[in-house]
PDB file of N, CA and C in Angstrom:
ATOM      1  N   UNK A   1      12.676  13.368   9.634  1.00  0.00           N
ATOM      2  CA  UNK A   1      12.629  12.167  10.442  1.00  0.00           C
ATOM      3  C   UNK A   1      11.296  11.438  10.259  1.00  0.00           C
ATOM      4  N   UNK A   2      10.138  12.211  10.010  1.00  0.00           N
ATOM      5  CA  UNK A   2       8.927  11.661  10.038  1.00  0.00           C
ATOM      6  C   UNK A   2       8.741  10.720   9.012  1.00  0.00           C
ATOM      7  N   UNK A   3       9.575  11.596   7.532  1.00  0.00           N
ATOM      8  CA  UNK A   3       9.165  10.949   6.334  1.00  0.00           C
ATOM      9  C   UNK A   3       9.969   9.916   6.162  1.00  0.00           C
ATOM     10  N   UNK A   4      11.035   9.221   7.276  1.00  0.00           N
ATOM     11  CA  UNK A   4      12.221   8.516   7.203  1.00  0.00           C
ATOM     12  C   UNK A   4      11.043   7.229   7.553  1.00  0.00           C
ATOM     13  N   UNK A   5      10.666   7.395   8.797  1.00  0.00           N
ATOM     14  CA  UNK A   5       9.367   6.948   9.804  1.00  0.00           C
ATOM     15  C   UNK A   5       8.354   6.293   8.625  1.00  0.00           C
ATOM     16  N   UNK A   6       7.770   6.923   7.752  1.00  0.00           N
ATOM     17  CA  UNK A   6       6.976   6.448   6.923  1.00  0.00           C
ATOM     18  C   UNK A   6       7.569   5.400   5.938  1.00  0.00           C
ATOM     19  N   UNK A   7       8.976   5.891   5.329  1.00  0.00           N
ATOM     20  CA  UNK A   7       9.127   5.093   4.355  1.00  0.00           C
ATOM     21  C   UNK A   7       9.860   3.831   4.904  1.00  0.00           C
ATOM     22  N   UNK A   8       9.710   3.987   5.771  1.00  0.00           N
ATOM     23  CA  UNK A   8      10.424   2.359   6.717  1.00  0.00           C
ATOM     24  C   UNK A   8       9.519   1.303   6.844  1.00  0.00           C
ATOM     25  N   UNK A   9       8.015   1.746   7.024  1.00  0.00           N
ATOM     26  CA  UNK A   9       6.651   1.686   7.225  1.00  0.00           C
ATOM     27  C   UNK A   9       6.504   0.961   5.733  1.00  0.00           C
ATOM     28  N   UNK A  10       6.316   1.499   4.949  1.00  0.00           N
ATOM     29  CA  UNK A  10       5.936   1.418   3.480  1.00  0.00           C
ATOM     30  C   UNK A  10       6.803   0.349   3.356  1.00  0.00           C
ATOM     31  N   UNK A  11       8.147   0.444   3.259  1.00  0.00           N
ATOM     32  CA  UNK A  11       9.191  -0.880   3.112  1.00  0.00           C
ATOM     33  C   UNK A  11       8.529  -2.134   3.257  1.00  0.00           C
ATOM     34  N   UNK A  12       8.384  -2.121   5.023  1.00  0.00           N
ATOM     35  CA  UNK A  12       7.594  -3.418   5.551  1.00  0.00           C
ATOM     36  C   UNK A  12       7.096  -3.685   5.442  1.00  0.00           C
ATOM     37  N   UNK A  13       5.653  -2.979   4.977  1.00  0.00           N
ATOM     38  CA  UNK A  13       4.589  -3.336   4.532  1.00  0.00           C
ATOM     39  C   UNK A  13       4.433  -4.288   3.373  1.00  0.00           C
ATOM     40  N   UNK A  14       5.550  -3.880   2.317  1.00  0.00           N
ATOM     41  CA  UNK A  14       5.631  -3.940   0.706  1.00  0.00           C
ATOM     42  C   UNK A  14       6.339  -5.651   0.924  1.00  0.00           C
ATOM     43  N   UNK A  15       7.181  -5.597   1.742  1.00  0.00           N
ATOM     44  CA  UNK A  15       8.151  -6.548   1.454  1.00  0.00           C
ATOM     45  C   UNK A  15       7.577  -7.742   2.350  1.00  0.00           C
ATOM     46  N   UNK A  16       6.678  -7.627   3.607  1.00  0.00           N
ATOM     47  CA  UNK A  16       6.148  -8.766   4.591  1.00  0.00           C
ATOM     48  C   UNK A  16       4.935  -9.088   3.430  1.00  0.00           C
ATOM     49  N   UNK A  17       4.609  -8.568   2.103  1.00  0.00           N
ATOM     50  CA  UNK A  17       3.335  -8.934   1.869  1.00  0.00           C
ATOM     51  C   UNK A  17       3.699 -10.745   0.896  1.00  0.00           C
ATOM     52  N   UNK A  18       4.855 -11.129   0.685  1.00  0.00           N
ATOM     53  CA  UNK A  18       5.141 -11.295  -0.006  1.00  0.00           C
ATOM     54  C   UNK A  18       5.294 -13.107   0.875  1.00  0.00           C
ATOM     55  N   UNK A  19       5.365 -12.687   1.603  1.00  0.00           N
ATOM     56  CA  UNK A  19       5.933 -14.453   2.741  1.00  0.00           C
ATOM     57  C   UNK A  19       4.366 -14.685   3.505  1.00  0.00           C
ATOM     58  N   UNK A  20       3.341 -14.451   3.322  1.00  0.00           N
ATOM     59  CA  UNK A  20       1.991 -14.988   3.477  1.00  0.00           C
ATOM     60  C   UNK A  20       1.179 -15.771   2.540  1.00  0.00           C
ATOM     61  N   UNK A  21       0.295 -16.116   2.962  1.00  0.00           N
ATOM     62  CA  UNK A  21      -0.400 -17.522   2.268  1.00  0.00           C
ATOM     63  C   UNK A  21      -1.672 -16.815   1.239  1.00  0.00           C
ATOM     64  N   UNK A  22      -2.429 -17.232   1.052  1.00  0.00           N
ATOM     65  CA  UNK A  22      -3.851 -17.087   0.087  1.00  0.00           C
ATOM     66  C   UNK A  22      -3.682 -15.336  -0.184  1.00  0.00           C
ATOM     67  N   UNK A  23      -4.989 -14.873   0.707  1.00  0.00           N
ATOM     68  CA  UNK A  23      -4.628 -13.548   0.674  1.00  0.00           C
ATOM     69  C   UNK A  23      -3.237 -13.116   1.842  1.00  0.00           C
ATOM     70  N   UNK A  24      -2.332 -12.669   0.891  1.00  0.00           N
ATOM     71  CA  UNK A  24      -1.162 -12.658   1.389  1.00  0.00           C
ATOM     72  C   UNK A  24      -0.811 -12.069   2.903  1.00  0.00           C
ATOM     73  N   UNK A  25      -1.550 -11.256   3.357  1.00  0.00           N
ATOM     74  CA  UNK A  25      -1.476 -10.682   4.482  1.00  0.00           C
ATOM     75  C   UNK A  25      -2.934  -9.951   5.441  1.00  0.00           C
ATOM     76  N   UNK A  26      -2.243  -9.623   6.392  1.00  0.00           N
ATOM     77  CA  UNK A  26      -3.393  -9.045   7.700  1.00  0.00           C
ATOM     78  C   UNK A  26      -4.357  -8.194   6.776  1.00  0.00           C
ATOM     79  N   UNK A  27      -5.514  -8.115   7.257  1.00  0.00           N
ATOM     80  CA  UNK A  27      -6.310  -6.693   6.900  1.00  0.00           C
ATOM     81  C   UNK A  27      -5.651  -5.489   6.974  1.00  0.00           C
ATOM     82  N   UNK A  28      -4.830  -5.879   7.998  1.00  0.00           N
ATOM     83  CA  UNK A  28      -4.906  -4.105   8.412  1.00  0.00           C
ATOM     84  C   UNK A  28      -3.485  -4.062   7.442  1.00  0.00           C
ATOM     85  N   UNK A  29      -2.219  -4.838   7.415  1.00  0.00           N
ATOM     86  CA  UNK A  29      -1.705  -4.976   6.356  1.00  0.00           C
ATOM     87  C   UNK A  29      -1.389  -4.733   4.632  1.00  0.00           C
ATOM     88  N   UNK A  30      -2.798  -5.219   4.396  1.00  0.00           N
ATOM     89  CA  UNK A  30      -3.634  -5.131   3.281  1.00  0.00           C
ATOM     90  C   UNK A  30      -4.195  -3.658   2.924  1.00  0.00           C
ATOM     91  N   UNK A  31      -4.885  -3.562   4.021  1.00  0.00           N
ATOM     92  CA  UNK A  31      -5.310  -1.749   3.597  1.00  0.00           C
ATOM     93  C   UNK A  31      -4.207  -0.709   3.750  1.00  0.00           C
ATOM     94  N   UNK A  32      -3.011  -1.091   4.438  1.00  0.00           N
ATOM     95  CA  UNK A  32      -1.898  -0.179   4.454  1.00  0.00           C
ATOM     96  C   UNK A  32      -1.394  -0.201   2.556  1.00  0.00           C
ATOM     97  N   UNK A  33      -1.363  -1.359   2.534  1.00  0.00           N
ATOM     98  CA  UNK A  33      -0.444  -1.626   1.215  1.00  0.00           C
ATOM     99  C   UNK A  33      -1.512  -0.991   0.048  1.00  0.00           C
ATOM    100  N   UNK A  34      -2.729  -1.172   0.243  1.00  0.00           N
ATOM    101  CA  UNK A  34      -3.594  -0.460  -0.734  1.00  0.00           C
ATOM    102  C   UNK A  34      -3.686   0.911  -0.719  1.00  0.00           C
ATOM    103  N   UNK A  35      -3.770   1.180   0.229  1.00  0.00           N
ATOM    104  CA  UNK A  35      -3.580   3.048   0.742  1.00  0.00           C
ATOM    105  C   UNK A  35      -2.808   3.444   0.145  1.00  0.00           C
ATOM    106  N   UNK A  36      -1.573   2.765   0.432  1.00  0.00           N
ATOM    107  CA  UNK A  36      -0.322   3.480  -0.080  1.00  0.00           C
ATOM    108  C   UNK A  36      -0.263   3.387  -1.949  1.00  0.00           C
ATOM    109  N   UNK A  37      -0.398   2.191  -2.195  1.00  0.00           N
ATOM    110  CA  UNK A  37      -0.754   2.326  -4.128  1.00  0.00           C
ATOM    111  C   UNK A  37      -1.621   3.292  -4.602  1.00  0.00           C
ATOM    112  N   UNK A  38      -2.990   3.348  -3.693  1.00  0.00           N
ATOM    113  CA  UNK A  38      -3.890   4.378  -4.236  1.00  0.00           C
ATOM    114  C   UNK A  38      -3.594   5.503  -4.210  1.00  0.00           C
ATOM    115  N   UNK A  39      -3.117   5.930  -2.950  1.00  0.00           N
ATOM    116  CA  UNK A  39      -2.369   7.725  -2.797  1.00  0.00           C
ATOM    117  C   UNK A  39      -1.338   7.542  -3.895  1.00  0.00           C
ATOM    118  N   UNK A  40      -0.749   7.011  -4.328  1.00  0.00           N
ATOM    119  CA  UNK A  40       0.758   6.769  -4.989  1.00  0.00           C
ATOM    120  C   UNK A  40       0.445   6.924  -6.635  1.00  0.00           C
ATOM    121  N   UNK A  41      -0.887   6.627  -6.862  1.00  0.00           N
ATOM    122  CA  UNK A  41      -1.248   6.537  -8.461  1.00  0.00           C
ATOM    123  C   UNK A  41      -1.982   7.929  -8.280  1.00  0.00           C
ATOM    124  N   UNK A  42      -2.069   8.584  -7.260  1.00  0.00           N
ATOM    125  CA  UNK A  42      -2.607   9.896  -7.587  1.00  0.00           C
ATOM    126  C   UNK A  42      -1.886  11.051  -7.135  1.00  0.00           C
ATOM    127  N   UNK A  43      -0.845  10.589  -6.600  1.00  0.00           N
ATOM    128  CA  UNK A  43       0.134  11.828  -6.448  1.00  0.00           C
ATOM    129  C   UNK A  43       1.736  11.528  -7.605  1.00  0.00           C
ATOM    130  N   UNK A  44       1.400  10.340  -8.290  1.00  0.00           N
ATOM    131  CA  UNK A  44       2.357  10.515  -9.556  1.00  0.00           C
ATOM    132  C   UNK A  44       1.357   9.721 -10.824  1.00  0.00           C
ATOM    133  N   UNK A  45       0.257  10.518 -11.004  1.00  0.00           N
ATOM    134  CA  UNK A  45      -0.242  10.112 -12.198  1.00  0.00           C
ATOM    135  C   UNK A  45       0.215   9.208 -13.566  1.00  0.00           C
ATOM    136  N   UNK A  46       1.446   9.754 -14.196  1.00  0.00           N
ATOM    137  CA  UNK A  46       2.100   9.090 -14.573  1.00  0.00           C
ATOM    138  C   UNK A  46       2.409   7.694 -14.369  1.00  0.00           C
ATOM    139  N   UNK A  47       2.682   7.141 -12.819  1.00  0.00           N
ATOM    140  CA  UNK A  47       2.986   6.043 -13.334  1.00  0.00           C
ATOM    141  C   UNK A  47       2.040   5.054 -12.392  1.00  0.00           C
ATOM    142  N   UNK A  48       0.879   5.978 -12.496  1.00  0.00           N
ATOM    143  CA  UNK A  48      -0.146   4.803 -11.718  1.00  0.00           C
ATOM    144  C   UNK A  48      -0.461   3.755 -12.461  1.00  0.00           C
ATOM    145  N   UNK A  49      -0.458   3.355 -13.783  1.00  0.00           N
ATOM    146  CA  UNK A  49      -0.268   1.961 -13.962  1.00  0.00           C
ATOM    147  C   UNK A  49       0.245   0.834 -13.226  1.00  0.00           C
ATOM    148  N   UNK A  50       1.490   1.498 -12.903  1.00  0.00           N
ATOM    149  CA  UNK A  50       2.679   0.446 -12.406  1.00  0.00           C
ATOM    150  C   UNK A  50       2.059   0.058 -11.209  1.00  0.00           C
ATOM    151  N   UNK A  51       1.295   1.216  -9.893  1.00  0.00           N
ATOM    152  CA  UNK A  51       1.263   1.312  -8.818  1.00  0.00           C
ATOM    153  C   UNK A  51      -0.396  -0.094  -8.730  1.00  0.00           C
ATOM    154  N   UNK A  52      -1.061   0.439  -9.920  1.00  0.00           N
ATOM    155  CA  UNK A  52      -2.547  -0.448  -9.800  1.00  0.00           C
ATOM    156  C   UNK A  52      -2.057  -2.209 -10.191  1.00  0.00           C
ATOM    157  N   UNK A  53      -0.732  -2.103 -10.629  1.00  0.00           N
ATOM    158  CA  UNK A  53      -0.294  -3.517 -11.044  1.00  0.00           C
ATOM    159  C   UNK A  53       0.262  -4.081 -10.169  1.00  0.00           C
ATOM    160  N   UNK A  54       0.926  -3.324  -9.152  1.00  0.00           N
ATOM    161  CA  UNK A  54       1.217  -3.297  -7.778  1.00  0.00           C
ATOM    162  C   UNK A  54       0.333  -3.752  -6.952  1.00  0.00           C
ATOM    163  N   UNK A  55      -0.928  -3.038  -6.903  1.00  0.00           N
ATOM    164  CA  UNK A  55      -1.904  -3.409  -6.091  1.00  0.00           C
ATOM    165  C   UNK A  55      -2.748  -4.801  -6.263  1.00  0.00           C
ATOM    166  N   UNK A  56      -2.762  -4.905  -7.563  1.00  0.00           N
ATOM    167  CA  UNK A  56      -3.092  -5.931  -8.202  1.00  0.00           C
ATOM    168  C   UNK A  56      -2.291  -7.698  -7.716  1.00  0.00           C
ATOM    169  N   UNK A  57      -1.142  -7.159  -7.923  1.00  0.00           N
ATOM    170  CA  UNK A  57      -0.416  -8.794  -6.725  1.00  0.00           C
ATOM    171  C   UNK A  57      -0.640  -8.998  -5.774  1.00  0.00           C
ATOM    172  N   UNK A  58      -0.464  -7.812  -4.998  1.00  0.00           N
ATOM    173  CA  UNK A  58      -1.341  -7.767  -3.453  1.00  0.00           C
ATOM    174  C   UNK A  58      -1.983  -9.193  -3.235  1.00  0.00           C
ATOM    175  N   UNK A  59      -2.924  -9.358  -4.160  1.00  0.00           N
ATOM    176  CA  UNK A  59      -3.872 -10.586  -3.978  1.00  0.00           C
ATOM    177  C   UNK A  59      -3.785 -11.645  -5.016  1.00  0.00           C
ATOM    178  N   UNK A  60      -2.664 -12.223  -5.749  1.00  0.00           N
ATOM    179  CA  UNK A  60      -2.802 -12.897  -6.604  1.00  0.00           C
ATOM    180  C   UNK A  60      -2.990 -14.151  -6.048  1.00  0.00           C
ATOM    181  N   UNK A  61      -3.758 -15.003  -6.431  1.00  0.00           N
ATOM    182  CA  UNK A  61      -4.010 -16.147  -5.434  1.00  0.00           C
ATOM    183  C   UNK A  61      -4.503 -16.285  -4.488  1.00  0.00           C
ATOM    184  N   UNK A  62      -5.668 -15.361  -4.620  1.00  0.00           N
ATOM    185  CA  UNK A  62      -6.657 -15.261  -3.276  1.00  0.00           C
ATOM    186  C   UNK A  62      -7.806 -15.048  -4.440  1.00  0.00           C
ATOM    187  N   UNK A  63      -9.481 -15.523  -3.741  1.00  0.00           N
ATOM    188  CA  UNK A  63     -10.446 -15.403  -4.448  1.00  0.00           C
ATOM    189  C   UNK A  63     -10.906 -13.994  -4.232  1.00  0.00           C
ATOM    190  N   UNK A  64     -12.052 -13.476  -5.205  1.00  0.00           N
ATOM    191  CA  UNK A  64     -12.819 -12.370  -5.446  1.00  0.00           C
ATOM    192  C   UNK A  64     -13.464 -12.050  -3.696  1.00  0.00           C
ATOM    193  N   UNK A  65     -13.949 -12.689  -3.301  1.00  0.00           N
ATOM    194  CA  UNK A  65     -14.531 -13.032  -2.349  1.00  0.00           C
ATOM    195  C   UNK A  65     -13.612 -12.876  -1.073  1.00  0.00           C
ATOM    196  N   UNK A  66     -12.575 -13.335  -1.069  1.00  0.00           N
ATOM    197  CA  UNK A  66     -11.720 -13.126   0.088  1.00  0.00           C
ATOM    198  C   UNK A  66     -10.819 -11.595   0.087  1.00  0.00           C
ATOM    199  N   UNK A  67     -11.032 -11.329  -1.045  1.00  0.00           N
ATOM    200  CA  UNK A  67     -10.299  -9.746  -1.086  1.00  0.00           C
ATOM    201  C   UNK A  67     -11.473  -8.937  -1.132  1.00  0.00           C
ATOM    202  N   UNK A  68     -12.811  -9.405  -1.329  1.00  0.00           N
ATOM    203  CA  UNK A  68     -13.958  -8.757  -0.998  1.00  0.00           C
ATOM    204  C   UNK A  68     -14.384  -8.180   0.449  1.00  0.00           C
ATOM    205  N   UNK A  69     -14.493  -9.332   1.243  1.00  0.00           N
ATOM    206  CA  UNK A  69     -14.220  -9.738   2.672  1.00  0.00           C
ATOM    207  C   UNK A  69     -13.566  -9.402   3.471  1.00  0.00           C
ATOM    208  N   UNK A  70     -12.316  -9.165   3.016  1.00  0.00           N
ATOM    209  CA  UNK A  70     -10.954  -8.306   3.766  1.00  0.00           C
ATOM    210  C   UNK A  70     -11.461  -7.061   3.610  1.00  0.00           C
ATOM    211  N   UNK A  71     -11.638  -6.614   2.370  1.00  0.00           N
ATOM    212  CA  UNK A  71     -11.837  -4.840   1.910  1.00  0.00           C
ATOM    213  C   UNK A  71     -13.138  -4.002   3.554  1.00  0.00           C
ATOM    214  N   UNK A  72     -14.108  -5.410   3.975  1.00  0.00           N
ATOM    215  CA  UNK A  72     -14.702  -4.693   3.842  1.00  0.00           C
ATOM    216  C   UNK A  72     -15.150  -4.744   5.840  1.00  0.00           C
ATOM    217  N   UNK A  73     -13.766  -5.730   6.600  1.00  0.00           N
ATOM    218  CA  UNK A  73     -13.144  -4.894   7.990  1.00  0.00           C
ATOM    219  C   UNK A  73     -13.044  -4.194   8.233  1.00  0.00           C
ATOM    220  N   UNK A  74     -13.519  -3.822   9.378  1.00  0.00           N
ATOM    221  CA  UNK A  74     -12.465  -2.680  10.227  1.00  0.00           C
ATOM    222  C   UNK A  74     -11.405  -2.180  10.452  1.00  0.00           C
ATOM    223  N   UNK A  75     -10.300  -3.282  10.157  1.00  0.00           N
ATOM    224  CA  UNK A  75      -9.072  -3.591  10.582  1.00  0.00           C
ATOM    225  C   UNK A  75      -8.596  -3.105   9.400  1.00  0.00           C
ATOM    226  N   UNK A  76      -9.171  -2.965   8.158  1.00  0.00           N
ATOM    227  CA  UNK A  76      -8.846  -3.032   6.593  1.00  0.00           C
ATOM    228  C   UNK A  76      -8.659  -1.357   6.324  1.00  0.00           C
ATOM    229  N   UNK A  77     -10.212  -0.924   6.807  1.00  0.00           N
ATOM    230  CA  UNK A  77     -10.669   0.387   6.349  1.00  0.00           C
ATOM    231  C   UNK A  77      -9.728   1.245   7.292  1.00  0.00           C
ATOM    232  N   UNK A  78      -9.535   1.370   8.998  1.00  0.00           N
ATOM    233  CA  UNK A  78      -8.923   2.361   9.770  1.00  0.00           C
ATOM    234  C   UNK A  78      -7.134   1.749   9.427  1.00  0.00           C
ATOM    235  N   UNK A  79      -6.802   0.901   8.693  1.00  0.00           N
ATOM    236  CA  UNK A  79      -5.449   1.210   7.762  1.00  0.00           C
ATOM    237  C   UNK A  79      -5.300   1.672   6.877  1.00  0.00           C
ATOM    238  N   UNK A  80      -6.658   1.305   6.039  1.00  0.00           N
ATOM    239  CA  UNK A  80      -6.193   2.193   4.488  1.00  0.00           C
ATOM    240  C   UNK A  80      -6.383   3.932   4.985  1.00  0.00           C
ATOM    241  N   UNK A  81      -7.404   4.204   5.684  1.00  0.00           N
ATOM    242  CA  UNK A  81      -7.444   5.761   6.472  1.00  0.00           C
ATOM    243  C   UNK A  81      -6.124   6.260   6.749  1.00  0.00           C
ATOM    244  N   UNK A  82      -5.896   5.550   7.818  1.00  0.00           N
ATOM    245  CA  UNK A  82      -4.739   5.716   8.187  1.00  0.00           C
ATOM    246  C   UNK A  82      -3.738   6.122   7.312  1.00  0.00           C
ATOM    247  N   UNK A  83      -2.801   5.439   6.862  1.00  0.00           N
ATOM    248  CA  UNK A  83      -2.240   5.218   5.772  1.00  0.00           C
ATOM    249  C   UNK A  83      -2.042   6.531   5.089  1.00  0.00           C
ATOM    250  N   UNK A  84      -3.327   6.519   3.994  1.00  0.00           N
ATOM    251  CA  UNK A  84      -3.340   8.252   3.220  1.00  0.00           C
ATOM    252  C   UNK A  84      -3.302   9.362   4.210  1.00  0.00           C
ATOM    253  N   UNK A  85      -3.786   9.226   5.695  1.00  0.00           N
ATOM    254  CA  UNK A  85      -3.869  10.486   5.896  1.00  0.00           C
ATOM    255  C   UNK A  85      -2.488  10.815   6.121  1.00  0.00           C
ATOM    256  N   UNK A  86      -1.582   9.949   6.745  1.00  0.00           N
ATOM    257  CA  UNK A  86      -0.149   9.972   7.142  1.00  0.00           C
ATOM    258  C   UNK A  86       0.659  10.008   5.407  1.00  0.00           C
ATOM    259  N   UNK A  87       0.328   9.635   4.262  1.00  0.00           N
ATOM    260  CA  UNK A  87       0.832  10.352   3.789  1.00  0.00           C
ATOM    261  C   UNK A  87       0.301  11.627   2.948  1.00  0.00           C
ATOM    262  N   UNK A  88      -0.687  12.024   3.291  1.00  0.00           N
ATOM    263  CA  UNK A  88      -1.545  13.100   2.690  1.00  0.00           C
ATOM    264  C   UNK A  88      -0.538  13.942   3.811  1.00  0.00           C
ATOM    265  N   UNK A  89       0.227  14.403   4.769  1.00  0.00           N
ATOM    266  CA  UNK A  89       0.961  15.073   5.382  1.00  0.00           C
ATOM    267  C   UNK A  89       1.930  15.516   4.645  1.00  0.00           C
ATOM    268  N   UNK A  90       2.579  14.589   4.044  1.00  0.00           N
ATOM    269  CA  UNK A  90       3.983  14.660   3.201  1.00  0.00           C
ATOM    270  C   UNK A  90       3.606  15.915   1.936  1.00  0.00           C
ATOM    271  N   UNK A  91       5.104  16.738   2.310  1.00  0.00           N
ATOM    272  CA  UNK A  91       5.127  17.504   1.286  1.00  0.00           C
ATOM    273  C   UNK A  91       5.235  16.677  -0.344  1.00  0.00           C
ATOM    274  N   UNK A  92       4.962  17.472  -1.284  1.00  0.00           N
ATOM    275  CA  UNK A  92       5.119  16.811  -2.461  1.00  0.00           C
ATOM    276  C   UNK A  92       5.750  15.972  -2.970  1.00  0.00           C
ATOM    277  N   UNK A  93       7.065  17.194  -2.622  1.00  0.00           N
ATOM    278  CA  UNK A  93       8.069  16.402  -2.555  1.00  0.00           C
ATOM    279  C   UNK A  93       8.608  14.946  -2.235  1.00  0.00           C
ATOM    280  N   UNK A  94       8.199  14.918  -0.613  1.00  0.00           N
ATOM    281  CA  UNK A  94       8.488  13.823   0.163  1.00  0.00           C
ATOM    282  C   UNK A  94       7.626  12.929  -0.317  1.00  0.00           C
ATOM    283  N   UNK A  95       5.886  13.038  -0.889  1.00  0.00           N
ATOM    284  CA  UNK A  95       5.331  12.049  -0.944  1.00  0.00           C
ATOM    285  C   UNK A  95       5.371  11.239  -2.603  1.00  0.00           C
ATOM    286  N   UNK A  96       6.013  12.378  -3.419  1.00  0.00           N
ATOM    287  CA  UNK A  96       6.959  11.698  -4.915  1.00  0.00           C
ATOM    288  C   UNK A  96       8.469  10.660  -4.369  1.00  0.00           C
ATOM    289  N   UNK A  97       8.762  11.095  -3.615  1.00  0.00           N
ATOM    290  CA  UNK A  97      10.486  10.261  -3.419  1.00  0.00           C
ATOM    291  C   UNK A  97       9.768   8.643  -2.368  1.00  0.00           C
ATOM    292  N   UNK A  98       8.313   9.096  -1.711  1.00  0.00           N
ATOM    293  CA  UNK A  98       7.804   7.579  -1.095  1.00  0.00           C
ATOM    294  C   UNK A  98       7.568   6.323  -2.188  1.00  0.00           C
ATOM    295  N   UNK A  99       7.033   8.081  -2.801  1.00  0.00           N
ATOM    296  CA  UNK A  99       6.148   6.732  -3.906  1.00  0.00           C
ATOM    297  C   UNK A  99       7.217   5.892  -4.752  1.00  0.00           C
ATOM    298  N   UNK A 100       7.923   6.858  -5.204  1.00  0.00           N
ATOM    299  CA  UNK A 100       9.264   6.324  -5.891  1.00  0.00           C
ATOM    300  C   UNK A 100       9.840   4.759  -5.059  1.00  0.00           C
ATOM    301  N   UNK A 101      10.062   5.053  -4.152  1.00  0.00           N
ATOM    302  CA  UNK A 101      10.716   4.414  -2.894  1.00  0.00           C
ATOM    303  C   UNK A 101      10.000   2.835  -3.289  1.00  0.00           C
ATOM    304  N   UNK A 102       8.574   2.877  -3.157  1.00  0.00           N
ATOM    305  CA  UNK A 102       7.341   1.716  -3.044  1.00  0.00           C
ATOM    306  C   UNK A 102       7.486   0.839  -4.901  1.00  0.00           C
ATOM    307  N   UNK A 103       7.690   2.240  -6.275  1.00  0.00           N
ATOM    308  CA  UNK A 103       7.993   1.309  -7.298  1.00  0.00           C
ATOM    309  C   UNK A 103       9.687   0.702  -7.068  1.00  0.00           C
ATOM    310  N   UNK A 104      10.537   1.030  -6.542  1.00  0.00           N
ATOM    311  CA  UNK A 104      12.096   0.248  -6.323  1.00  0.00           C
ATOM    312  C   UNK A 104      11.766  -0.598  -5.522  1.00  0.00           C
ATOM    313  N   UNK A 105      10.504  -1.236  -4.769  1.00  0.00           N
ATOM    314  CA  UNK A 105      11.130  -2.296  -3.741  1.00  0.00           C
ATOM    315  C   UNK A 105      10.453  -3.301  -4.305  1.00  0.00           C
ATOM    316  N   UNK A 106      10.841  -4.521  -3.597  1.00  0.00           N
ATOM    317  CA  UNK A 106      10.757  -5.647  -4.601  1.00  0.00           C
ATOM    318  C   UNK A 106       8.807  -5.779  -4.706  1.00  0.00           C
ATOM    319  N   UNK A 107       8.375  -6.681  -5.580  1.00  0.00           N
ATOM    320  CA  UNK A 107       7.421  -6.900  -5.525  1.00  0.00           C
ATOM    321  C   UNK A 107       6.729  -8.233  -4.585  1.00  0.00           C
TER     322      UNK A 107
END
């Protein structure tokens, strides 16, 4: 149920980032969606390319400076925390079928 809980989480995250303006979404938003790429390129090595290209849209159309700025909130940092530690819980298993989950949803 928990890991149902998370990947519902991850969904929303992935898919609200996409209907916002400049930098596409909230801080705290933002560091969820980064959390989750960064844990995700290191618990499937393999295809952390995909996941850093992932992370990489996150901000397309926002300056150096404004994804600088965001990174470096409160609101930014106790999500991206957040985030890994909730999925640093997940068995292997569960946290390969998230990650999976995060490359199938749209970009």
């Amino acid at each position: 149920m928990k890991t149902h809980r998370i990947l519902i989480l991850i969904s929303a995250i992935l898919i609200s980032q996409a209907a916002l303006a400049k930098l596409p979404m909230s801080n705290d938003v933002f560091g969820k969606s980064e959390g989750t790429f960064d844990f995700c390129a290191q618990a499937k090595p393999s295809d952390a390319a995909k996941y850093q290209e992932r992370k990489r849209s996150l901000v397309r159309g926002a300056s150096d400076k404004e994804v600088a700025d965001s990174r470096k909130t409160s609101e930014y940092r106790n999500a991206y925390d957040w985030i890994t530690a909730q999925l640093g819980k997940l068995s292997k298993d569960q946290s390969v079928a998230a990650c999976d989950a995060v490359l199938r949803s749209d970009p």
